[in-house]
C-alpha atoms as a PDB file:
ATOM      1  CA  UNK A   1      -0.243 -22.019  20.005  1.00  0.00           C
ATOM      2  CA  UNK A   2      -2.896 -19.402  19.193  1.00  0.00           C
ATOM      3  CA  UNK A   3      -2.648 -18.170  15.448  1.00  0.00           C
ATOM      4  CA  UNK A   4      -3.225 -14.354  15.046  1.00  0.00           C
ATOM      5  CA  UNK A   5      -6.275 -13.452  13.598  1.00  0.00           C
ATOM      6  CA  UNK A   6      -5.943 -10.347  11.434  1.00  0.00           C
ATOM      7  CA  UNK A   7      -9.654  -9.515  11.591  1.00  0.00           C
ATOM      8  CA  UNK A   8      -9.082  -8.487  15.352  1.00  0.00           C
ATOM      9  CA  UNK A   9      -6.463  -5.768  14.170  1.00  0.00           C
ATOM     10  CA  UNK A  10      -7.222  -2.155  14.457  1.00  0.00           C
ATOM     11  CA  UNK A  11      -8.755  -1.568  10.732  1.00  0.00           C
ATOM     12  CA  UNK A  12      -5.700   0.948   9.574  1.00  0.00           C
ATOM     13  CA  UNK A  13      -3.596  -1.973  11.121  1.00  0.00           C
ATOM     14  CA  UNK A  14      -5.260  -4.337   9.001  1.00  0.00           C
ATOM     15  CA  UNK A  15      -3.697  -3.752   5.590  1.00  0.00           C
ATOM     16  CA  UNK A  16      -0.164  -3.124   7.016  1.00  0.00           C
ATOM     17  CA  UNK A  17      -0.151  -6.517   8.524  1.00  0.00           C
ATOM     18  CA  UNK A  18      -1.491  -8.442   5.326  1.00  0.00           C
ATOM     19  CA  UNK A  19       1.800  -6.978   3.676  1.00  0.00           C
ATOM     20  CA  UNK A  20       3.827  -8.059   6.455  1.00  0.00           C
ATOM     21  CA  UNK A  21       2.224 -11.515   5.903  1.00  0.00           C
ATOM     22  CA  UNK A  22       2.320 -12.009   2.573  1.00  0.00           C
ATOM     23  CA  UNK A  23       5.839 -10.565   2.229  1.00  0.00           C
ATOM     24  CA  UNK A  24       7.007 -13.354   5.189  1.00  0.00           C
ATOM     25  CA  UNK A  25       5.189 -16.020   3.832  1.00  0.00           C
ATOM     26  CA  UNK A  26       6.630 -14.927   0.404  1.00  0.00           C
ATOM     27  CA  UNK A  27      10.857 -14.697   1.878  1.00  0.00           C
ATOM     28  CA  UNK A  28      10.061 -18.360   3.862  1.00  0.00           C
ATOM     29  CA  UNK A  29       9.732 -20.056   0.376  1.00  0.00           C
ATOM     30  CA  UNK A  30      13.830 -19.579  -0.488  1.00  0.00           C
ATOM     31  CA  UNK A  31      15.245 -21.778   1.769  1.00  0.00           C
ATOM     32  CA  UNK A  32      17.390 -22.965  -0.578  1.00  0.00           C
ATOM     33  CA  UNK A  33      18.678 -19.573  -0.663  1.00  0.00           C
ATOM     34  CA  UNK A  34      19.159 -19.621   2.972  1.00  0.00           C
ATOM     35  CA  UNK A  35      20.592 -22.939   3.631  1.00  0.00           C
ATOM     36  CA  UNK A  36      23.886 -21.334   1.130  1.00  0.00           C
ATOM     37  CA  UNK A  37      23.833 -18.694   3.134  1.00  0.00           C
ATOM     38  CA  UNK A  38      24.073 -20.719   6.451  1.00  0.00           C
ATOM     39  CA  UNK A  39      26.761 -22.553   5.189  1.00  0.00           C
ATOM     40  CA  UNK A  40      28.573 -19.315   4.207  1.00  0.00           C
ATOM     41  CA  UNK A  41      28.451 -17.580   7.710  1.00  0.00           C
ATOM     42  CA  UNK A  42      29.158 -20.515   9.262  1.00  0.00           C
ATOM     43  CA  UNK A  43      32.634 -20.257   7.580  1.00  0.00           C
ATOM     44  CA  UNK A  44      32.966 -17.046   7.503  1.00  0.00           C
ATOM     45  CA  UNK A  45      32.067 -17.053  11.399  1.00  0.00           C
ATOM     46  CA  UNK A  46      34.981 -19.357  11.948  1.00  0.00           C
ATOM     47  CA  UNK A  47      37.363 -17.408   9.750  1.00  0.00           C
ATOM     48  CA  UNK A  48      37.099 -14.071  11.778  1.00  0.00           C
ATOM     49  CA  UNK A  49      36.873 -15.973  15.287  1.00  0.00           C
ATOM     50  CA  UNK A  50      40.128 -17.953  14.439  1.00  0.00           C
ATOM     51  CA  UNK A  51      41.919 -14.195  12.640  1.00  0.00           C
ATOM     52  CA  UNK A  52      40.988 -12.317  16.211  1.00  0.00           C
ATOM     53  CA  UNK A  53      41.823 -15.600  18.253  1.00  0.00           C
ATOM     54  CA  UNK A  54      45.522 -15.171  16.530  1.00  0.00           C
ATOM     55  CA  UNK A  55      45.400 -11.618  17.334  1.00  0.00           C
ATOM     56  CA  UNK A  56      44.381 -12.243  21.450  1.00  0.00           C
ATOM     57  CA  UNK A  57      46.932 -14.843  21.659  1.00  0.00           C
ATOM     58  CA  UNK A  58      49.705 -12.238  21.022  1.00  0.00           C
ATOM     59  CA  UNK A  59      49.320  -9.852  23.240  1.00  0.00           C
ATOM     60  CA  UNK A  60      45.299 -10.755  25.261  1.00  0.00           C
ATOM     61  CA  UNK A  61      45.452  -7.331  27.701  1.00  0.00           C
ATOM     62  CA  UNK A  62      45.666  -4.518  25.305  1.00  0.00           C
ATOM     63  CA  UNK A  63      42.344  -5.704  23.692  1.00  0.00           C
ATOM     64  CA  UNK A  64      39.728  -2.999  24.652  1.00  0.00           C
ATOM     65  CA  UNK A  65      36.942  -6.191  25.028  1.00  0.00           C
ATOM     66  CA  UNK A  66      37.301  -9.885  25.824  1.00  0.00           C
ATOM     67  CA  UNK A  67      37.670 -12.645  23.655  1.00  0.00           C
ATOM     68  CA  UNK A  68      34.495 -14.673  25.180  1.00  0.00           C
ATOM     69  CA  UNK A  69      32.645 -11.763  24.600  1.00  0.00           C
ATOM     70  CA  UNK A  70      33.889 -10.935  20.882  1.00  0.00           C
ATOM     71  CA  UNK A  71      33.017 -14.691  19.957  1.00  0.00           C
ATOM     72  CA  UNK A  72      29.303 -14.099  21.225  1.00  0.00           C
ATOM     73  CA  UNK A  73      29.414 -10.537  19.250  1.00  0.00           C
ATOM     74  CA  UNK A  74      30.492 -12.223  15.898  1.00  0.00           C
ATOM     75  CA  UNK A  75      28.094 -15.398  16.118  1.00  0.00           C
ATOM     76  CA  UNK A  76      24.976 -12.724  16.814  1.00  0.00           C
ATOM     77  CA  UNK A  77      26.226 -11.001  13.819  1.00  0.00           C
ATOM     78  CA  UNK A  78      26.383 -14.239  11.913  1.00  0.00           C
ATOM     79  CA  UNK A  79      22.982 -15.290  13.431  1.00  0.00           C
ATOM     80  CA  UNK A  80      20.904 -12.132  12.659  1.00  0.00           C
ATOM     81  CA  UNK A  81      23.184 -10.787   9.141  1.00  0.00           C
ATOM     82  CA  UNK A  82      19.527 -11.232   7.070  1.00  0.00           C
ATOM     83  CA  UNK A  83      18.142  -8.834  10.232  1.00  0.00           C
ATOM     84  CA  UNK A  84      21.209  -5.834   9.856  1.00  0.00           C
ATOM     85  CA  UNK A  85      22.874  -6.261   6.632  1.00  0.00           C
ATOM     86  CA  UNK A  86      22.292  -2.941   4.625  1.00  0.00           C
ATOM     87  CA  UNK A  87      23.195  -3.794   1.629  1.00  0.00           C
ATOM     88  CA  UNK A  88      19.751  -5.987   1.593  1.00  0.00           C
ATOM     89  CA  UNK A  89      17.943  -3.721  -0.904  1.00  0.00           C
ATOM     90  CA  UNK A  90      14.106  -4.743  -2.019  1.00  0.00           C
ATOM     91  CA  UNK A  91      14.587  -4.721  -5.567  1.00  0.00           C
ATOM     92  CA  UNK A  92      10.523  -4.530  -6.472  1.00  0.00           C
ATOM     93  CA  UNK A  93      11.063  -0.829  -4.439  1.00  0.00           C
ATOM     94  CA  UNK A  94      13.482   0.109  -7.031  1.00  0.00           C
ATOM     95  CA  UNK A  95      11.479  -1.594  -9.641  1.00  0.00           C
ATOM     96  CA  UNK A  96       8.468   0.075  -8.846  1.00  0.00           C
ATOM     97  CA  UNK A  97      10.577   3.514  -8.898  1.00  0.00           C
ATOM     98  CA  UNK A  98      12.187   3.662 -12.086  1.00  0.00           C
ATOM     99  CA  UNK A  99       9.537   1.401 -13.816  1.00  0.00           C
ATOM    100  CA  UNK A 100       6.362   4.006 -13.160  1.00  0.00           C
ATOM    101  CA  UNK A 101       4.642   0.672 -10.579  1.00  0.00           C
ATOM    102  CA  UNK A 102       5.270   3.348  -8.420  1.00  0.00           C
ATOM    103  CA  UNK A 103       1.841   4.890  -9.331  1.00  0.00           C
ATOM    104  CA  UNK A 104      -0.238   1.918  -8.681  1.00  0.00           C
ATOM    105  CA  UNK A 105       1.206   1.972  -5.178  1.00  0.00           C
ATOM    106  CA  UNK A 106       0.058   5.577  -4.532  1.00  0.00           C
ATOM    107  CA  UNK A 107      -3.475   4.515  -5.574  1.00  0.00           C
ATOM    108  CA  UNK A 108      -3.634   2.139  -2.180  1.00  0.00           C
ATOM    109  CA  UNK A 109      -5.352   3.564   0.367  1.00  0.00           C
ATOM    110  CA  UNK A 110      -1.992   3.325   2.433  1.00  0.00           C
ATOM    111  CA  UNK A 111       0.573   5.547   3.222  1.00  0.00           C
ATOM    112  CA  UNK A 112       3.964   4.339   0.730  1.00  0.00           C
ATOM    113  CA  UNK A 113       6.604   4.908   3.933  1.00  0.00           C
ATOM    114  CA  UNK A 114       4.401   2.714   5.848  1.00  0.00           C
ATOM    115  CA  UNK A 115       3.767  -0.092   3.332  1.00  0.00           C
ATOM    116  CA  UNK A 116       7.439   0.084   2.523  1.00  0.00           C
ATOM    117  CA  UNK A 117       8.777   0.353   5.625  1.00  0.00           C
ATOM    118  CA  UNK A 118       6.585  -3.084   6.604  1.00  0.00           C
ATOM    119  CA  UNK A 119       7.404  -4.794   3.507  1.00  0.00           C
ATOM    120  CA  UNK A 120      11.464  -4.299   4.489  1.00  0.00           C
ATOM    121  CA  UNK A 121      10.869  -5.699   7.754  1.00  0.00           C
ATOM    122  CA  UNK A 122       9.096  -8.761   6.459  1.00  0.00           C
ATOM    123  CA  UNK A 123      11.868  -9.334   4.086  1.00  0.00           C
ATOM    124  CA  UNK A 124      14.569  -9.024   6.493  1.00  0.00           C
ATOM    125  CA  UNK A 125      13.164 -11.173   9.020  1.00  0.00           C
ATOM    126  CA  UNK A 126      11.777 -14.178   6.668  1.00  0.00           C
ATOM    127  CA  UNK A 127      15.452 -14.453   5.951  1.00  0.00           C
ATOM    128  CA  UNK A 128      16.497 -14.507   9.960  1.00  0.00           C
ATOM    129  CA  UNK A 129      13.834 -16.801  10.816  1.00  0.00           C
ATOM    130  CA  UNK A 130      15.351 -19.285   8.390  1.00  0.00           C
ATOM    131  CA  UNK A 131      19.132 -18.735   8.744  1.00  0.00           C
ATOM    132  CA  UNK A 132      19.283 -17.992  12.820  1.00  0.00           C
ATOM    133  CA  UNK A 133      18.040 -20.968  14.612  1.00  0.00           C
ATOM    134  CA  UNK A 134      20.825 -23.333  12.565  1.00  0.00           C
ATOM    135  CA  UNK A 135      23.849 -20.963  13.725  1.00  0.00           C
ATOM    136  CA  UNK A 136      22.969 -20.263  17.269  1.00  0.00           C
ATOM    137  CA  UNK A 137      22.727 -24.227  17.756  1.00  0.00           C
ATOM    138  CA  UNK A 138      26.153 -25.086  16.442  1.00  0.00           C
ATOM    139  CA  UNK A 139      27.018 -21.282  17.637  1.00  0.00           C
ATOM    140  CA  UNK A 140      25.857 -22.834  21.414  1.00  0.00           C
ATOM    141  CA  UNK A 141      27.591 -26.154  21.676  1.00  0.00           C
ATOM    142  CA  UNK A 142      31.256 -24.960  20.948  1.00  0.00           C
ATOM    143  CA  UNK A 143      33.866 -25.123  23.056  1.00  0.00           C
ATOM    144  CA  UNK A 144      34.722 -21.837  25.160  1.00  0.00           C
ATOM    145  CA  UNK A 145      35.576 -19.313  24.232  1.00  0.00           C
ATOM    146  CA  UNK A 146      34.974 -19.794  20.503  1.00  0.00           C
ATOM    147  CA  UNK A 147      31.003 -20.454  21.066  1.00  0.00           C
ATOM    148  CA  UNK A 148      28.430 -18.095  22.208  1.00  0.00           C
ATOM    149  CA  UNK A 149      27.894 -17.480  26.145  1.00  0.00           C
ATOM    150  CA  UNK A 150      24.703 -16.582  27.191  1.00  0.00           C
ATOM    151  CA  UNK A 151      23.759 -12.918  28.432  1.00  0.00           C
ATOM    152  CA  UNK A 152      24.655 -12.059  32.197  1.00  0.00           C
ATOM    153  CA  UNK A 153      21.471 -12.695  33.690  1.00  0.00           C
ATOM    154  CA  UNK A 154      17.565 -11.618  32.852  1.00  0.00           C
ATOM    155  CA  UNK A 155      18.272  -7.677  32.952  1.00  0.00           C
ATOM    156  CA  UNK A 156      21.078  -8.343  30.414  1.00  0.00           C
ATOM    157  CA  UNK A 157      18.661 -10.455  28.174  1.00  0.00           C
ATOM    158  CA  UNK A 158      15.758  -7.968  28.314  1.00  0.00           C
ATOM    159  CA  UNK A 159      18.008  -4.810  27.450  1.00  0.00           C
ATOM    160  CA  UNK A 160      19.525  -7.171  24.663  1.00  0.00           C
ATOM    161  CA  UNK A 161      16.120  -7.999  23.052  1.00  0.00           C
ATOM    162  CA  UNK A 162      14.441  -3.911  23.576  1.00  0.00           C
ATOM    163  CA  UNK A 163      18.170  -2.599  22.142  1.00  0.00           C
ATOM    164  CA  UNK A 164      17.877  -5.483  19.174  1.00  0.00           C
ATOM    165  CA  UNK A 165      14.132  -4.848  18.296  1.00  0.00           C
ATOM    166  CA  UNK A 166      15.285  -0.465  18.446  1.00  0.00           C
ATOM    167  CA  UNK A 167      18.129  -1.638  15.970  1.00  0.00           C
ATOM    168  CA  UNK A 168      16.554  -3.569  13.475  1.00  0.00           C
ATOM    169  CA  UNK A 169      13.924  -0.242  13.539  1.00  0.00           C
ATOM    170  CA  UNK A 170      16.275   1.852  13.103  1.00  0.00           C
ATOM    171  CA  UNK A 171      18.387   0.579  10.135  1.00  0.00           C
ATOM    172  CA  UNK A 172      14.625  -0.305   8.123  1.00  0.00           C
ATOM    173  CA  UNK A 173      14.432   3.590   9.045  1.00  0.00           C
ATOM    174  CA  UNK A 174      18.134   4.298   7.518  1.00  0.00           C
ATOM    175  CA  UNK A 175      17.481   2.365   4.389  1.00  0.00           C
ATOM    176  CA  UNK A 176      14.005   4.113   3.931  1.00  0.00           C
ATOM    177  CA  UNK A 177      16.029   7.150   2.796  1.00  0.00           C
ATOM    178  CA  UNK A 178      17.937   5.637   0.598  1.00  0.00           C
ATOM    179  CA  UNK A 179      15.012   4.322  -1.069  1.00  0.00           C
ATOM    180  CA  UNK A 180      13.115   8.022  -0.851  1.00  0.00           C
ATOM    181  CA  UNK A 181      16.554   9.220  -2.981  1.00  0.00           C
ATOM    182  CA  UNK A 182      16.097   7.059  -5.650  1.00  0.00           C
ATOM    183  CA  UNK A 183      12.676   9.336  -6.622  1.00  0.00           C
ATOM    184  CA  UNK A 184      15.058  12.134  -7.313  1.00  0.00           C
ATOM    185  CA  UNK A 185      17.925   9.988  -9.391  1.00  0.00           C
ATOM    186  CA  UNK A 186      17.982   8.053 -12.450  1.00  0.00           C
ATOM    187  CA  UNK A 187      20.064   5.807 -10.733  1.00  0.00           C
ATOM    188  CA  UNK A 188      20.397   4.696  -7.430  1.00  0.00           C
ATOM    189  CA  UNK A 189      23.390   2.651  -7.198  1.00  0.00           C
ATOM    190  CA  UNK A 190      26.044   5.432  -6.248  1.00  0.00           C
ATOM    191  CA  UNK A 191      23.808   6.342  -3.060  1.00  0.00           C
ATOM    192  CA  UNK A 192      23.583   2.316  -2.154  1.00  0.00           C
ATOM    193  CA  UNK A 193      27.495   2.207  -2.461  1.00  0.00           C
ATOM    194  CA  UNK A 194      28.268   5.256  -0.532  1.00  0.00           C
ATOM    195  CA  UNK A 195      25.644   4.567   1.736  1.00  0.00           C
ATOM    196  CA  UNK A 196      26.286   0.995   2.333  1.00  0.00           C
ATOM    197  CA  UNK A 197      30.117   1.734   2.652  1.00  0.00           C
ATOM    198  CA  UNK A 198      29.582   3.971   5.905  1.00  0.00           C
ATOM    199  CA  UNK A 199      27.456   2.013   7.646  1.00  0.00           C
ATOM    200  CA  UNK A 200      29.088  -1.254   7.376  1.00  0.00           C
ATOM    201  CA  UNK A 201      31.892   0.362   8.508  1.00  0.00           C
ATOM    202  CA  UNK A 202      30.634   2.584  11.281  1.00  0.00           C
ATOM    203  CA  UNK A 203      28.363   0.131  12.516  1.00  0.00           C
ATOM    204  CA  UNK A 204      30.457  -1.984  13.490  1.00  0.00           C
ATOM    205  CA  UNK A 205      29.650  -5.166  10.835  1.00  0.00           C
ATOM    206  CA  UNK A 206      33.586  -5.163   9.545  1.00  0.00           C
ATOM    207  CA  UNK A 207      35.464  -4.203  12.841  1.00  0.00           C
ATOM    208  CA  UNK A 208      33.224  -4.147  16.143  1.00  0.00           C
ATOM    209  CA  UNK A 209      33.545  -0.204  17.312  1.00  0.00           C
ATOM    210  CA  UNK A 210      35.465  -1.268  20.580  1.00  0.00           C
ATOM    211  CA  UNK A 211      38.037  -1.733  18.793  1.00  0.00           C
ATOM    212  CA  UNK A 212      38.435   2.299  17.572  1.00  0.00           C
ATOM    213  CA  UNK A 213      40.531   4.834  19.118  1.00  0.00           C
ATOM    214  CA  UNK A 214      38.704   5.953  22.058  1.00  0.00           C
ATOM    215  CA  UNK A 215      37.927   9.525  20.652  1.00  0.00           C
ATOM    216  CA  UNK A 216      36.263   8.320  17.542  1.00  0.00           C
ATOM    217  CA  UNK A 217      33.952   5.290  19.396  1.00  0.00           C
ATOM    218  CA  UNK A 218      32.459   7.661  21.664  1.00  0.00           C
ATOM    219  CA  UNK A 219      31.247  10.142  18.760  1.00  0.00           C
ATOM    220  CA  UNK A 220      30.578   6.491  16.489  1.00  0.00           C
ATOM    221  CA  UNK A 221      28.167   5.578  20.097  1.00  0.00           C
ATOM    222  CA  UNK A 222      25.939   8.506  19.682  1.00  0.00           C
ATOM    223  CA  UNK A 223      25.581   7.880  15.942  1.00  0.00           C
ATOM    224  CA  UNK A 224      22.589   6.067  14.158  1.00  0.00           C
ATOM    225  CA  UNK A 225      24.662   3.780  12.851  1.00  0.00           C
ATOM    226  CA  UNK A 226      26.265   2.023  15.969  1.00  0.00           C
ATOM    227  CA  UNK A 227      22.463   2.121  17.223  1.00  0.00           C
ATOM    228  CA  UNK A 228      21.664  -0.582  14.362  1.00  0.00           C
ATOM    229  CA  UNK A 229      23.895  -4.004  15.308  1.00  0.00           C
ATOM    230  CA  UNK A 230      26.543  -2.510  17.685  1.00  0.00           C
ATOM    231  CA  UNK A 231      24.439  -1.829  20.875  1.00  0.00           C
ATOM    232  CA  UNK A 232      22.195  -4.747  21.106  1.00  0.00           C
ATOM    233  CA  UNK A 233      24.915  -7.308  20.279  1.00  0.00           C
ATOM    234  CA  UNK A 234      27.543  -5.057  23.081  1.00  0.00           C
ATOM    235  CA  UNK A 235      25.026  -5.519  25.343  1.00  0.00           C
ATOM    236  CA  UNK A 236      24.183  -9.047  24.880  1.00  0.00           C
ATOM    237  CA  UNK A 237      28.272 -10.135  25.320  1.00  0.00           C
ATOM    238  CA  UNK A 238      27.892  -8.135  28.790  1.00  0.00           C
ATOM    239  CA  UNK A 239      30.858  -5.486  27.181  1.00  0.00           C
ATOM    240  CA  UNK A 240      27.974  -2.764  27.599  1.00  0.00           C
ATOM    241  CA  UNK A 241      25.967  -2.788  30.829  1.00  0.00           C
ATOM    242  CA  UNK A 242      23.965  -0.780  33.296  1.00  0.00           C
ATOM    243  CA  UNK A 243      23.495   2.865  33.068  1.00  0.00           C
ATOM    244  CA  UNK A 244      25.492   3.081  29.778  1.00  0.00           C
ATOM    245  CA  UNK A 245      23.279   0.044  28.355  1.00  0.00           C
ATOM    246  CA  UNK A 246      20.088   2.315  28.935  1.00  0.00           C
ATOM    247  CA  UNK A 247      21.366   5.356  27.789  1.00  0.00           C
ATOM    248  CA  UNK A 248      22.617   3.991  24.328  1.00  0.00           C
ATOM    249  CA  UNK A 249      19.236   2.237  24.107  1.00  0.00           C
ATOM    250  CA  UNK A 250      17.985   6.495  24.590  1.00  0.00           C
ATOM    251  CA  UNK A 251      20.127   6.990  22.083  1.00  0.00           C
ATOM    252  CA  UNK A 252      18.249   4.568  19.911  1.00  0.00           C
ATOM    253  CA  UNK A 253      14.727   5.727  21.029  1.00  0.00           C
ATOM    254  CA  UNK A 254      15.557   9.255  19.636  1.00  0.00           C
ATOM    255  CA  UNK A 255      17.134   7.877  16.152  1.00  0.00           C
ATOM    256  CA  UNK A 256      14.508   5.843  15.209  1.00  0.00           C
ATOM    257  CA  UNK A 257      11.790   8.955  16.232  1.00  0.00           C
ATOM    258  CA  UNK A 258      14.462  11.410  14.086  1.00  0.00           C
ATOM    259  CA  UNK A 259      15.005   8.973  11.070  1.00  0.00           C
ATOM    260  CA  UNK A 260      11.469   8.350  10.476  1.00  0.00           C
ATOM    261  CA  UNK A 261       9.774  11.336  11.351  1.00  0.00           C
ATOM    262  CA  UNK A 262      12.472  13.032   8.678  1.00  0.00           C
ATOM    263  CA  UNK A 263      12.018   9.730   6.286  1.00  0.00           C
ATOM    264  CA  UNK A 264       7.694  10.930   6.258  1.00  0.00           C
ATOM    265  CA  UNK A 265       8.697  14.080   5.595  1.00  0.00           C
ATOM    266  CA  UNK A 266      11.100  13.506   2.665  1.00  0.00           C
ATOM    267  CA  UNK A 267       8.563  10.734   1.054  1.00  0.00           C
ATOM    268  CA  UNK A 268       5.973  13.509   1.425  1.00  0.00           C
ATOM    269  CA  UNK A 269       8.380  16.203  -0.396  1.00  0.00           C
ATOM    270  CA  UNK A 270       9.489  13.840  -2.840  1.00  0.00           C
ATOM    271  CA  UNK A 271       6.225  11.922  -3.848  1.00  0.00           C
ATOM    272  CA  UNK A 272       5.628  15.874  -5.148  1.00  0.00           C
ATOM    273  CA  UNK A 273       7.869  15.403  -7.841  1.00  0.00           C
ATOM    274  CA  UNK A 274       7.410  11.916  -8.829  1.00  0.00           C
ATOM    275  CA  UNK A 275       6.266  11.750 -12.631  1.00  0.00           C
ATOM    276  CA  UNK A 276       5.705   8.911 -14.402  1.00  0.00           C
ATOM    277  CA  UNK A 277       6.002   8.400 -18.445  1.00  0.00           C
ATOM    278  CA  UNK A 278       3.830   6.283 -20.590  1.00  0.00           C
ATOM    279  CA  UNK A 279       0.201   5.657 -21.291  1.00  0.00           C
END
């Protein structure tokens, strides 16, 4: 397998990618860390598989999506939880904020959304990398319909991995604001509660938006938040297909473009204000 060799990176690329390394390298070293964590979403996997199973068994046909399909959603969201869990905060960002380290960042010759915004993604995915493979096994091998089905054929798979990849984008581009509003508060904790109240809700991470009245999912659809987790891991169980799986993965497209183009702007605006105390 060929390594990738940083020194044939564009040159702005260059320093980006050396925080995305050493931020990756950095999350790999807690697998203690990860193997609790494996162990806890492997029960709490089987806890909400077994609470909808009891559910289905009652009354199967007046459940807007099927059960083989929910199983798949809830192991992906098991699986990939490090990738689309908001309430994952980088506490150094926060640090760095209300500690004045802020001001050693801004004398890097990089842009502070972009370093940030890299060093979120390492984070996030150091934590999938080590947590994923162990659940999808297990995840793979149980029985039907409690396991994880594969998606319905290579078009199914390649939506699945552009709508997952859009996703992940889009919720490092969510959180980027709430770290932008902690520049302007002495605290940022009421922002993270609120903030990470909606979107685990709306997202679909407590109850998967198929499941909502039908008025209220198709305004939740066109939202940022059920572009983070709910449209790659629809499309994956084969609940959200053709035409409707590319136009929620437009949907996605112009999020991220909105979220981040308005997340430069406000890190521009508020880096104006930032002042730091002490010698």
């Amino acid at each position: 397998m060929k390594r990738f060799n940083l020194s044939k990176a564009p040159v702005g690329m260059k320093k980006y990618l050396s925080f995305f390394k050493i931020r990756f390298i950095a999350g790999l070293s807690y697998r203690s860390a990860a193997w609790a964590g494996v162990f806890t979403q492997f029960g709490w996997g089987f806890m909400t598989v077994l609470m909808f199973k009891a559910f289905y068994e009652s009354s199967p046909e007046s459940f807007p999506i099927l059960f083989s399909s929910l199983s798949s959603y809830i192991w992906l969201q098991q699986a990939l939880l490090a990738m689309f869990m908001f309430w994952f905060f980088d506490g150094e960002i926060f640090d760095s904020i209300t500690s004045g380290g802020i001001a050693y960042e801004l004398c890097r010759p990089c842009g502070l959304y972009a370093m940030w915004f890299v060093k979120n993604m390492a984070a996030r995915l150091s934590n999938a990398a080590l947590r994923s493979v162990p659940i999808l096994l297990v995840a793979v091998f149980l029985p039907k319909p409690y396991g994880i089905s594969p998606p319905d054929g290579i078009l199914s798979a390649v939506l699945f991995l552009i709508s997952l990849i859009l996703g992940f984008l889009v919720l490092i581009a969510m959180s980027m604001l709430i770290y932008i509003s902690a520049i302007y508060t002495l605290s940022s904790a009421g922002v993270r509660i609120l903030a990470t109240s909606a979107v685990e809700f709306l997202s679909g991470a407590i109850i998967p938006i198929p499941f909502f009245p039908d008025g209220l999912r198709a305004v939740i659809e066109l939202t940022p938040f059920a572009a983070m987790q709910s449209t790659p891991f629809l499309i994956y169980s084969g609940h959200i297909d053709g035409d409707k799986a590319v136009f929620l993965i437009g949907v996605q497209l112009v999020w991220l473009a909105a979220l981040g183009l308005f997340g430069v702007f406000a890190m521009s605006r508020a880096l104006k204000r930032v002042t730091v105390q002490g010698g």
